[in-house]
C-alpha atoms as a PDB file:
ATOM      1  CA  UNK A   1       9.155  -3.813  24.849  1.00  0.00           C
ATOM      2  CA  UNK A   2       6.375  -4.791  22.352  1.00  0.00           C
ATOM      3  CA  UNK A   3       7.389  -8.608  21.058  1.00  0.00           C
ATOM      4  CA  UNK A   4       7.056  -9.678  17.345  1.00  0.00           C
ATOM      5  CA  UNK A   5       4.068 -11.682  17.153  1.00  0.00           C
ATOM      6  CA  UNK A   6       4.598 -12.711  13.604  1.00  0.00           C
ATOM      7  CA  UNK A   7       3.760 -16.234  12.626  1.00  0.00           C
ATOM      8  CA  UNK A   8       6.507 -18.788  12.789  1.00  0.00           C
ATOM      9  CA  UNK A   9       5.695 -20.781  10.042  1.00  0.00           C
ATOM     10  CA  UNK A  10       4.733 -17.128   7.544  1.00  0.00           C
ATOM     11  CA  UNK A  11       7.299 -17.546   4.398  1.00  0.00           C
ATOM     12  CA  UNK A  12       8.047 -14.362   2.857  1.00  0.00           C
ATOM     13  CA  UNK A  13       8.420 -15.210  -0.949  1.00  0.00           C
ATOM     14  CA  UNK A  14       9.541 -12.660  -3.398  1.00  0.00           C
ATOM     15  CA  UNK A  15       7.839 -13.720  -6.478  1.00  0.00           C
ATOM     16  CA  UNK A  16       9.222 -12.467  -9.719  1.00  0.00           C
ATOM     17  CA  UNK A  17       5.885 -11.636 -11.273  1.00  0.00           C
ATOM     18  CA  UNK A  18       5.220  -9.833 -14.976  1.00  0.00           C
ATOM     19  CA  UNK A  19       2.068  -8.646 -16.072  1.00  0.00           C
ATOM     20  CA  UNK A  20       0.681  -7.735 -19.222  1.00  0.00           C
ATOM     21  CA  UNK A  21      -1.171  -4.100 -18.399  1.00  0.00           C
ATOM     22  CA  UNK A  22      -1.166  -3.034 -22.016  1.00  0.00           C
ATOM     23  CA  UNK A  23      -5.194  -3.160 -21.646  1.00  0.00           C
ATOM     24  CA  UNK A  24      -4.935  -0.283 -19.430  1.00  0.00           C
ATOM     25  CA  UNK A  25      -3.832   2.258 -22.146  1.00  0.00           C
ATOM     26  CA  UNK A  26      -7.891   1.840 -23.136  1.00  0.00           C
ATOM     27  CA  UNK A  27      -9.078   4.706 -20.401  1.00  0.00           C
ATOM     28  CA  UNK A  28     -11.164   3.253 -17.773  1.00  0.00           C
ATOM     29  CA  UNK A  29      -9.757   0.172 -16.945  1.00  0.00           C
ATOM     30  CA  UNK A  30     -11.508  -0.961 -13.918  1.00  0.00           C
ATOM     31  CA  UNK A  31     -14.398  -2.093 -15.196  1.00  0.00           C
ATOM     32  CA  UNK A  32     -15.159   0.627 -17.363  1.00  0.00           C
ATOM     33  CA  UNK A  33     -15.766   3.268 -14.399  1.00  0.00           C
ATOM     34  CA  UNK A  34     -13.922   6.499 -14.427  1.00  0.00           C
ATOM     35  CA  UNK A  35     -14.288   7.193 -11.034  1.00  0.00           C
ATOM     36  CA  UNK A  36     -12.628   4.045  -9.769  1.00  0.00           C
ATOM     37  CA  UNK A  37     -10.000   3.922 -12.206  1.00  0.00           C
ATOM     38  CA  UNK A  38      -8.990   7.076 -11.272  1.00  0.00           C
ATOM     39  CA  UNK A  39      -8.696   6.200  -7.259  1.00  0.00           C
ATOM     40  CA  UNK A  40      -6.620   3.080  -8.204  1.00  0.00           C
ATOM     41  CA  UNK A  41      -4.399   5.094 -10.734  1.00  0.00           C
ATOM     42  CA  UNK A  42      -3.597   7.325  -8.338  1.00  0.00           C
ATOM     43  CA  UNK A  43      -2.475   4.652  -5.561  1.00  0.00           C
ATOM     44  CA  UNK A  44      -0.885   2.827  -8.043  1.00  0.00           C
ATOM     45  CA  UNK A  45       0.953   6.334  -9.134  1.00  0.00           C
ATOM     46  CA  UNK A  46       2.075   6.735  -5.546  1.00  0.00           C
ATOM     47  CA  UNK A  47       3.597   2.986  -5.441  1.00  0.00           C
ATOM     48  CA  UNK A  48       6.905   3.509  -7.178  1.00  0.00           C
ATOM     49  CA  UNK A  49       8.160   6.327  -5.119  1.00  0.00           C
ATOM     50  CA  UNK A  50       6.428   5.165  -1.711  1.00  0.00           C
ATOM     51  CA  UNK A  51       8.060   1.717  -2.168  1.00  0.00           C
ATOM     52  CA  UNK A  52      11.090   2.966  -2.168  1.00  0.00           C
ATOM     53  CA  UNK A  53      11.000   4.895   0.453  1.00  0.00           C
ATOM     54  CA  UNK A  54       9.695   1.626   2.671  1.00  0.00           C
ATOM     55  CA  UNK A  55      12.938   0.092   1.106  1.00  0.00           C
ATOM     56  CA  UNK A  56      15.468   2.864   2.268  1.00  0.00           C
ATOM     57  CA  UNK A  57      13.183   2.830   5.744  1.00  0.00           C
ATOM     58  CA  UNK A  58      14.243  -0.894   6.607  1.00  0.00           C
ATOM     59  CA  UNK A  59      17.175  -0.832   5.123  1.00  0.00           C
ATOM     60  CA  UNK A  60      18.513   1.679   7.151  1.00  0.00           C
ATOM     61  CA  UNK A  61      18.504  -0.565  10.473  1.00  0.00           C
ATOM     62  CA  UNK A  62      19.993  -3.431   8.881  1.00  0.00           C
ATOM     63  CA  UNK A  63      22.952  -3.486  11.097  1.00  0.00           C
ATOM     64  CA  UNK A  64      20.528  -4.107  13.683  1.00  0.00           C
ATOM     65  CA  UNK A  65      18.628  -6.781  12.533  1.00  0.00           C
ATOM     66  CA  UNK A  66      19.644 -10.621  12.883  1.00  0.00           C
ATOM     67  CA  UNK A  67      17.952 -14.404  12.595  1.00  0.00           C
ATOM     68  CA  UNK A  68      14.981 -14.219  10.782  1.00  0.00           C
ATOM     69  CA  UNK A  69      14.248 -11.095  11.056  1.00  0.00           C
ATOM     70  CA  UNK A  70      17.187 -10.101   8.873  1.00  0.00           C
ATOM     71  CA  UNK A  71      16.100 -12.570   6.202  1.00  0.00           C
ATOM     72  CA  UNK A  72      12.482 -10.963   6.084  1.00  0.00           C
ATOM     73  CA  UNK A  73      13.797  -7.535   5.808  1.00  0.00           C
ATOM     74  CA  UNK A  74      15.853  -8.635   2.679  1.00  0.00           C
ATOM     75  CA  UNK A  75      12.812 -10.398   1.475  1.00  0.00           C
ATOM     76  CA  UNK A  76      10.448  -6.932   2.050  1.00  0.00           C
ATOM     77  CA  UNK A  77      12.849  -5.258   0.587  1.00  0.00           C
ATOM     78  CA  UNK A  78      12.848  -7.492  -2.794  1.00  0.00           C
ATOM     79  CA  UNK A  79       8.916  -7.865  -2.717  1.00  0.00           C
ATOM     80  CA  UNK A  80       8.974  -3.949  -2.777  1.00  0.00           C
ATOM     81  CA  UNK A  81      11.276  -3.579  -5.600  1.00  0.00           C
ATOM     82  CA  UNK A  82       9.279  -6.111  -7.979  1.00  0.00           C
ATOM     83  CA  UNK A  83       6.255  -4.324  -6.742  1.00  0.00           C
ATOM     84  CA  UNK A  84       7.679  -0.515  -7.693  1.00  0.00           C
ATOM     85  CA  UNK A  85       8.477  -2.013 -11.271  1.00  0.00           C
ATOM     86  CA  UNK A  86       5.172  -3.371 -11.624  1.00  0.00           C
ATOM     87  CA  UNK A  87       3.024  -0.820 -10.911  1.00  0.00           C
ATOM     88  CA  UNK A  88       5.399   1.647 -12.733  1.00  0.00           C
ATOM     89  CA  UNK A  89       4.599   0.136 -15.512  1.00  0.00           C
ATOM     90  CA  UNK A  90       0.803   0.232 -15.052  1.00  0.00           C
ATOM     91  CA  UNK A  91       1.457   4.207 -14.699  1.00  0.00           C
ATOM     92  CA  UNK A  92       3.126   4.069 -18.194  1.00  0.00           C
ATOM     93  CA  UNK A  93      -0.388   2.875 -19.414  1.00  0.00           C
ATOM     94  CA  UNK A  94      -2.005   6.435 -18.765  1.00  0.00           C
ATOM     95  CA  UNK A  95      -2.242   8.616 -21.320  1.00  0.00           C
ATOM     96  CA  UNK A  96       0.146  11.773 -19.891  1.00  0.00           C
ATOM     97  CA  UNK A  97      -1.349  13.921 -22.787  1.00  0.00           C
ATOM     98  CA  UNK A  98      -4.855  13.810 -20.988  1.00  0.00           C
ATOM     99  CA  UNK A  99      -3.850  13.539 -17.170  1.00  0.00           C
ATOM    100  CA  UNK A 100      -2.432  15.318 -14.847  1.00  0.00           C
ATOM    101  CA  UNK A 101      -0.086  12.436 -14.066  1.00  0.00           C
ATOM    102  CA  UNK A 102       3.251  14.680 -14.040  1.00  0.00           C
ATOM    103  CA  UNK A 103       1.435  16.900 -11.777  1.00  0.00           C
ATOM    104  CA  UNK A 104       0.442  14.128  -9.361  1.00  0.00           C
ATOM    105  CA  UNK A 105       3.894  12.578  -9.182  1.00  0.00           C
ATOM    106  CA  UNK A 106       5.524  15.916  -8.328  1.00  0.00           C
ATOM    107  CA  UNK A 107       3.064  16.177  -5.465  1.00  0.00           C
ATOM    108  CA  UNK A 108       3.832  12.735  -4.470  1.00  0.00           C
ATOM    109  CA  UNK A 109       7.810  13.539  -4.331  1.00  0.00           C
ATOM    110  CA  UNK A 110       7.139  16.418  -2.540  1.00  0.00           C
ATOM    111  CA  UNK A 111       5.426  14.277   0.377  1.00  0.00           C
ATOM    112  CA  UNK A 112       8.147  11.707  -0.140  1.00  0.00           C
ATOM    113  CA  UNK A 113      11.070  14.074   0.495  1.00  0.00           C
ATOM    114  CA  UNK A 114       9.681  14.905   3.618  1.00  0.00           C
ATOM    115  CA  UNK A 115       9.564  12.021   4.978  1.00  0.00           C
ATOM    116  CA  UNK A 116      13.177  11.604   3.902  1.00  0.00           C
ATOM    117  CA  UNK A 117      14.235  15.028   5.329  1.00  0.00           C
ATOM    118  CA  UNK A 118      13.503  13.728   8.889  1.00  0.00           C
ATOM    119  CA  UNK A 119      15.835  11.220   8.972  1.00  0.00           C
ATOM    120  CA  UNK A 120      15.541   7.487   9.017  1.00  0.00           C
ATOM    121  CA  UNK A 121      13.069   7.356  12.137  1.00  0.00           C
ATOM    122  CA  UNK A 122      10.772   9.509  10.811  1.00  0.00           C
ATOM    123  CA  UNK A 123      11.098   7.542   7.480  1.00  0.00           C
ATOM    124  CA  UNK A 124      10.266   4.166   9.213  1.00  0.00           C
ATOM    125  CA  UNK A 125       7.320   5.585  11.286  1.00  0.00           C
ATOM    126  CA  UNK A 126       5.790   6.758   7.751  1.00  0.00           C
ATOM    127  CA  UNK A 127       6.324   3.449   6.588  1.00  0.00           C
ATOM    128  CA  UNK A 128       4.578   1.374   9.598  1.00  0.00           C
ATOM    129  CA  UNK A 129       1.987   3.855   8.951  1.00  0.00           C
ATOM    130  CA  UNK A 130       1.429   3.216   5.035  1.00  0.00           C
ATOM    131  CA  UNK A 131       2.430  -0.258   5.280  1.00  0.00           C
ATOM    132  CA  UNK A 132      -0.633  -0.783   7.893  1.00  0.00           C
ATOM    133  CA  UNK A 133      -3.008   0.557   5.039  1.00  0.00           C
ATOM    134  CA  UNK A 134      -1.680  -1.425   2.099  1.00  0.00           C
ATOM    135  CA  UNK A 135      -2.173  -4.679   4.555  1.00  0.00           C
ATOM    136  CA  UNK A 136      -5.625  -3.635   4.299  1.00  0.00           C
ATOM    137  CA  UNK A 137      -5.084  -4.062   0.644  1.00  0.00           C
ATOM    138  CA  UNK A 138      -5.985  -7.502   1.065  1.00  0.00           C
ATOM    139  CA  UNK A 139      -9.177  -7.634   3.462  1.00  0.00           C
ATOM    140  CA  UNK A 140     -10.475  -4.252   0.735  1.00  0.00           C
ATOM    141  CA  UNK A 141     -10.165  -6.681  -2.434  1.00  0.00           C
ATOM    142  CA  UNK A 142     -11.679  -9.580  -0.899  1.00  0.00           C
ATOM    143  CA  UNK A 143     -14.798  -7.217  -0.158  1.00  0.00           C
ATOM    144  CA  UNK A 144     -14.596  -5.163  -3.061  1.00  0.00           C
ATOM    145  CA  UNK A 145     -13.623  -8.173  -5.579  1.00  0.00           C
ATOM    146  CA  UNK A 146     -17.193  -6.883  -7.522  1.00  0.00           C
ATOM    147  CA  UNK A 147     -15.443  -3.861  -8.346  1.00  0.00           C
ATOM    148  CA  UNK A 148     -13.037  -6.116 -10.902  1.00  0.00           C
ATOM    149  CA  UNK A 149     -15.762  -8.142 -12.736  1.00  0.00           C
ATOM    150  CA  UNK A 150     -15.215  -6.841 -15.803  1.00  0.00           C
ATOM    151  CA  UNK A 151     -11.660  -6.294 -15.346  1.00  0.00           C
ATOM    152  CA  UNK A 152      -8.811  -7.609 -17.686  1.00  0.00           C
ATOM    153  CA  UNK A 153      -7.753 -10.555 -15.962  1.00  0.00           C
ATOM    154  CA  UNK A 154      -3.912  -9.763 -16.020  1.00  0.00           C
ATOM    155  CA  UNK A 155      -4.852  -6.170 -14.292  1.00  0.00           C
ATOM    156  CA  UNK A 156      -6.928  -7.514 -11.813  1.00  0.00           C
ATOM    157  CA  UNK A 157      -4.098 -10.480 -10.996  1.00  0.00           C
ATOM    158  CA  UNK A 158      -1.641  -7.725 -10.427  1.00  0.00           C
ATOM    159  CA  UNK A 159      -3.630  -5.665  -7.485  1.00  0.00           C
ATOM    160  CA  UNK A 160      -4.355  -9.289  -6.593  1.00  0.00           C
ATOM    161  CA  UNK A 161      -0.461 -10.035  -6.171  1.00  0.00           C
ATOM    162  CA  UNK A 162       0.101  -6.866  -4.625  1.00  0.00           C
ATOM    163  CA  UNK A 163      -2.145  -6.958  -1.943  1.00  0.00           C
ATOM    164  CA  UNK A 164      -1.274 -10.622  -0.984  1.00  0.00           C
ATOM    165  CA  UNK A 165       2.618  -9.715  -0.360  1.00  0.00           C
ATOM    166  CA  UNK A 166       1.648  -6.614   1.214  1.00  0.00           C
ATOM    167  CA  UNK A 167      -0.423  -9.004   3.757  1.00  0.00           C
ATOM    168  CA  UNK A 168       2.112 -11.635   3.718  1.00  0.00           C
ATOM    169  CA  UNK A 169       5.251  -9.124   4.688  1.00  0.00           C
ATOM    170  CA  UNK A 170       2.799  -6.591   6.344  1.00  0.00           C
ATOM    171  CA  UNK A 171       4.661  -7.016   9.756  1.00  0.00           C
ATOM    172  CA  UNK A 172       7.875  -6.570   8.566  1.00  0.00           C
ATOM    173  CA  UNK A 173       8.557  -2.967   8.868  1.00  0.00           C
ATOM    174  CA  UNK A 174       6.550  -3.246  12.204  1.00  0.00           C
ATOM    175  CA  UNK A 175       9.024  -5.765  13.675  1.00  0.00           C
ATOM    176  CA  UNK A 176      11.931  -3.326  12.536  1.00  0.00           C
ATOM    177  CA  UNK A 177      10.697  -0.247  14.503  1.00  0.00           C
ATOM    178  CA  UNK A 178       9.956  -2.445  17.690  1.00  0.00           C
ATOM    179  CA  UNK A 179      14.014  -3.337  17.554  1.00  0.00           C
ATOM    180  CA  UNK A 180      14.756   0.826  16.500  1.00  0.00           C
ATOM    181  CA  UNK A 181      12.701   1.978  19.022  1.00  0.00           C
ATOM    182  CA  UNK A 182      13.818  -1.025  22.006  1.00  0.00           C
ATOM    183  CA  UNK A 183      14.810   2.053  24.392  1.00  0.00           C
ATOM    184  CA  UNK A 184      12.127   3.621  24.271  1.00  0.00           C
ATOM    185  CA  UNK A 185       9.069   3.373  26.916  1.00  0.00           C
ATOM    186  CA  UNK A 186       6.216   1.857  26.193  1.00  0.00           C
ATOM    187  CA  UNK A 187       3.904   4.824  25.909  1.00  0.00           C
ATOM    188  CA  UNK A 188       6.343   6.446  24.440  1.00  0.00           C
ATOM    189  CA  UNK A 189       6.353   3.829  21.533  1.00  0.00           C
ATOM    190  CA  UNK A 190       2.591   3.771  21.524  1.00  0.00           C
ATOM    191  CA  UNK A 191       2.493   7.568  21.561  1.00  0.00           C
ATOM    192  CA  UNK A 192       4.589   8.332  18.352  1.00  0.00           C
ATOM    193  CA  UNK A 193       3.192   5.544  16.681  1.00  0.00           C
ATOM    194  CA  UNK A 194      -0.492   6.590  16.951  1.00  0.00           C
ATOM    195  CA  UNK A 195       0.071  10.493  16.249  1.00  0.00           C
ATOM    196  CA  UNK A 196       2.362   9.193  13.068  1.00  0.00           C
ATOM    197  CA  UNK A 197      -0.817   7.592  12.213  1.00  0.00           C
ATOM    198  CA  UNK A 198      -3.311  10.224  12.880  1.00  0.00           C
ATOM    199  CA  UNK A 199      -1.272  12.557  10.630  1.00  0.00           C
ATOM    200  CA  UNK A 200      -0.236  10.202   7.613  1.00  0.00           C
ATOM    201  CA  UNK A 201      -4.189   8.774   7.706  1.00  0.00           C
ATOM    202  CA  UNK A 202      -5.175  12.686   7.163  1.00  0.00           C
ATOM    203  CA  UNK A 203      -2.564  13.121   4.613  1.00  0.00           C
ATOM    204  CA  UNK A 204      -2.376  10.336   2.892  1.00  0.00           C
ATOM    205  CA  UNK A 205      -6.537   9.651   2.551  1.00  0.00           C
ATOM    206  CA  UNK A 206      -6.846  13.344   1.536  1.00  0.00           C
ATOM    207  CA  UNK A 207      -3.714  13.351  -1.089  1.00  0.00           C
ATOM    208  CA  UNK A 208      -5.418  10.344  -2.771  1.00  0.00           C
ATOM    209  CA  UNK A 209      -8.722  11.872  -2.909  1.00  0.00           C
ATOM    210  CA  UNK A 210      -7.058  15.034  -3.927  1.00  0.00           C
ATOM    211  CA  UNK A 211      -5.144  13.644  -7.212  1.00  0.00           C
ATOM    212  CA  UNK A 212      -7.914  11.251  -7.866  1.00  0.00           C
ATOM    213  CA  UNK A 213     -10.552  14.316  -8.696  1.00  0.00           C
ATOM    214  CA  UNK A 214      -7.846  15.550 -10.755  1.00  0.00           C
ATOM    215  CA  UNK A 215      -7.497  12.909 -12.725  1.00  0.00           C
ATOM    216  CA  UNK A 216     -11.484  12.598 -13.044  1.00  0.00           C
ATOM    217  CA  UNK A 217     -11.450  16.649 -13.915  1.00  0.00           C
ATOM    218  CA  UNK A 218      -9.382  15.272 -16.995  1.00  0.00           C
ATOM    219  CA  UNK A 219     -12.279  13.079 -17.603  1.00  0.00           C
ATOM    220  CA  UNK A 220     -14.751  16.439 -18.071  1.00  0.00           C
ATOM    221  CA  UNK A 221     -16.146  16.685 -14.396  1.00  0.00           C
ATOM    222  CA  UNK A 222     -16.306  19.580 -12.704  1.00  0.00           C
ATOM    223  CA  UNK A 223     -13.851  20.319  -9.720  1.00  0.00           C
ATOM    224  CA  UNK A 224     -16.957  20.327  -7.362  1.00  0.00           C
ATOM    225  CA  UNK A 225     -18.337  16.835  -8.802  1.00  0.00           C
ATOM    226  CA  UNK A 226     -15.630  15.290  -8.924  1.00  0.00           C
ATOM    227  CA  UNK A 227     -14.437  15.849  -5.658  1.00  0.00           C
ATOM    228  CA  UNK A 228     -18.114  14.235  -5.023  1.00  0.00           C
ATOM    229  CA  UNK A 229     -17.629  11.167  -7.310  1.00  0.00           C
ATOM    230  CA  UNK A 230     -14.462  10.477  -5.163  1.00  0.00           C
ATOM    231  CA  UNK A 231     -15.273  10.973  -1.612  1.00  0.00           C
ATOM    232  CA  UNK A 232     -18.672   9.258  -2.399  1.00  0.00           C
ATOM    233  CA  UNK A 233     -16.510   6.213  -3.964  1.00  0.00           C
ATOM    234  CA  UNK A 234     -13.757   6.492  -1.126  1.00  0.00           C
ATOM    235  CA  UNK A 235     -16.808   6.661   1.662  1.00  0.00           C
ATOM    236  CA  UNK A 236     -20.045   5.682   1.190  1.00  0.00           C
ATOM    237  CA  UNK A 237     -20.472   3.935  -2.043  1.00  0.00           C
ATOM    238  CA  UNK A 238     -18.415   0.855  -2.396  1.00  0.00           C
ATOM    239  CA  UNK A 239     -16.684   3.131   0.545  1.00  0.00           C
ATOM    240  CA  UNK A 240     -13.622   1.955  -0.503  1.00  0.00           C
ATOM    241  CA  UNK A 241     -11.266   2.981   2.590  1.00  0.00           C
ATOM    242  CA  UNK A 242     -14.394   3.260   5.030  1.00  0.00           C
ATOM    243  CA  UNK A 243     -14.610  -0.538   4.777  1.00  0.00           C
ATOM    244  CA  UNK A 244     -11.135  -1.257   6.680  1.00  0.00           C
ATOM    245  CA  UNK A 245     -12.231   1.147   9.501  1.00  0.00           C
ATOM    246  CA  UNK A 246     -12.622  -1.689  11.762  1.00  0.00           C
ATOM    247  CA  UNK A 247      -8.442  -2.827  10.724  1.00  0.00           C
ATOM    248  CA  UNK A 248      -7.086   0.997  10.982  1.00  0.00           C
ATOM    249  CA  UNK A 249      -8.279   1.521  14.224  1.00  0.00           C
ATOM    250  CA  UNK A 250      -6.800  -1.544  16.104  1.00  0.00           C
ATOM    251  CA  UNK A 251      -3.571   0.257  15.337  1.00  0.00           C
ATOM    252  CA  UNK A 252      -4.728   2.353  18.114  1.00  0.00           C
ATOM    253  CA  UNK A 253      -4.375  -0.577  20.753  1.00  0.00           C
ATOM    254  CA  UNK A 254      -1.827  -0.490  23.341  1.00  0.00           C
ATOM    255  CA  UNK A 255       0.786  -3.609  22.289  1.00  0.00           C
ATOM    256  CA  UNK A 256      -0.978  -3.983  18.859  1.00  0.00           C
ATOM    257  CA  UNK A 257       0.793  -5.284  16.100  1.00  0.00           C
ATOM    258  CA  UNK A 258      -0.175  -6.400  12.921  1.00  0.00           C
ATOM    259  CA  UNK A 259      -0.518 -10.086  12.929  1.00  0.00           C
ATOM    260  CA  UNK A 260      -3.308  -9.700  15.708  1.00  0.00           C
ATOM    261  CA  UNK A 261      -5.174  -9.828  13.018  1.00  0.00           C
ATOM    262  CA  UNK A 262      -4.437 -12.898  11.183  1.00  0.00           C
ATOM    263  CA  UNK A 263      -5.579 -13.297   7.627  1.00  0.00           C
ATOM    264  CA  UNK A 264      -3.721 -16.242   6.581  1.00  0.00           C
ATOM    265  CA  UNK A 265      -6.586 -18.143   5.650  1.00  0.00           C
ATOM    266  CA  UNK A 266      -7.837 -15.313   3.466  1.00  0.00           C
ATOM    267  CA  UNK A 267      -4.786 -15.622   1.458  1.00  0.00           C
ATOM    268  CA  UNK A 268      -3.773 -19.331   1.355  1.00  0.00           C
ATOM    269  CA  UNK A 269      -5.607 -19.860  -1.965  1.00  0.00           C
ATOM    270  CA  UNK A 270      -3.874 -16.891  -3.231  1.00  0.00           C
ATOM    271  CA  UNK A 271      -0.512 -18.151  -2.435  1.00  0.00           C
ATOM    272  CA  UNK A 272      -0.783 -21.095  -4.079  1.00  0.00           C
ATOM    273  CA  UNK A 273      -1.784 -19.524  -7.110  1.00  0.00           C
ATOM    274  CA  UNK A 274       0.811 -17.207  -7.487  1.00  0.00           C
ATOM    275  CA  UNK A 275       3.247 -19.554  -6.221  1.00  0.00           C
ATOM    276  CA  UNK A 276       2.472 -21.716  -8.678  1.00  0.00           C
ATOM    277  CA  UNK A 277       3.085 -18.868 -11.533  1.00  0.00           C
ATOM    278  CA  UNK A 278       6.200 -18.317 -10.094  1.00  0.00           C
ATOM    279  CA  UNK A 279       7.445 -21.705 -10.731  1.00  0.00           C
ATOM    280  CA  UNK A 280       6.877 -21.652 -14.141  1.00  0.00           C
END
């Protein structure tokens, strides 16, 4: 079986966070671009109920968990919930009467409920999935921290936050499914695991590109440029998910797991900062 290769001395610390998102209720808060603000509305739409379902995922092997292990699931599971509350209220901020918001979080349950229908396996395997693109969270805003400039500095702390817990519990879920799936053969793990991933990239990439030119079509584009603005912001220009190509694909590796790539140092300063916020 596939060992947990998370760091010994990684801390998972649920930090009760607030933020003040009230700017958002202006329109275009990321820097004043419609296109982008409409990407990262529509992840942050699909955090509440996605979140969840990573909670209910881990949660359901509990009884099998012990030592540390056990502690970091509880941990995950609180970062998640503070997480869900946050962004939910961020979606609050969007003005319902102009987009399709109620439209995109029906879709979204719709997905979710499938997951759940499956069982708890198939529930976990979506979440090592989606969990392995929000740890990309991380390496995305360090290379796309341009794209916040002009961003109100309590918005831009809370993607910020988010993405450094999603690196700092991003094998947590990971470390779960090796102990759920401990009977099974190696290929078989590595089988599962990499179709689960082929399908929820697919899905999940083309869902949020999907709602996104929704929400833009609210803005006055046309369906046919705004499915343009998106995939050109998504893919090509800042290429949004095409930067973390080179990440997603070492999920491909035979005995990958998520700490092989270890971006610690990327998030120390981070840490402290936020730490330091939650003292207060």
């Amino acid at each position: 079986m596939n060992s947990s290769r998370t760091p010994e001395d990684l801390t998972i610390l649920p930090r009760d966070l607030h933020f003040d998102v009230s700017t958002a209720r202006s329109g275009h808060w990321l820097d004043g671009d419609p296109v982008g603000t409409a990407v990262m509305n529509t992840l942050s739409l699909t955090f509440p109920d996605g979140e969840r379902l990573f909670m209910d995922a881990v949660r359901a092997y509990k009884d099998q968990l012990s030592g540390r292990l056990e502690q970091d699931a509880k941990d995950f599971i609180a970062q998640e919930a503070i997480h869900s509350r946050e962004h939910h209220l961020l979606n609050r901020m969007i003005d319902r009467s102009k987009y399709p918001v109620e439209r995109v979080e029906a879709e979204i349950r719709d997905k979710i409920a499938f997951s759940r229908s499956g069982g708890p396996m198939r529930m976990l395997m979506a979440t090592i999935c989606l969990e392995h693109f929000t740890a990309m969270l991380a390496d995305m805003f360090a290379v796309h921290n341009d794209m916040f400039s002009k961003t109100e500095p309590s918005i831009k702390d809370l993607w910020r936050w988010h993405a450094m817990e999603e690196t700092e519990h991003k094998a947590v879920a990971y470390d779960v499914f090796l102990i759920a799936a401990k009977d099974w053969s190696g290929f078989q793990r590595w089988f599962r695991r990499s179709l689960a991933m082929l399908l929820i990239s697919y899905n999940f990439t083309r869902n949020v590109a999907e709602y996104a030119s929704w929400m833009l079509e609210a803005d006055g584009y046309s369906p046919k440029a705004a499915k343009k603005a998106v995939k050109e912001f998504l893919w090509k220009q800042p290429g949004f998910f095409a930067r973390g190509w080179h990440i997603w694909v070492t999920w491909f590796k035979p005995g990958f797991h998520p700490w092989d790539h270890d971006n610690r140092p990327l998030m120390a300063e981070w840490q402290s900062e936020f730490d330091l916020v939650a003292a207060e």
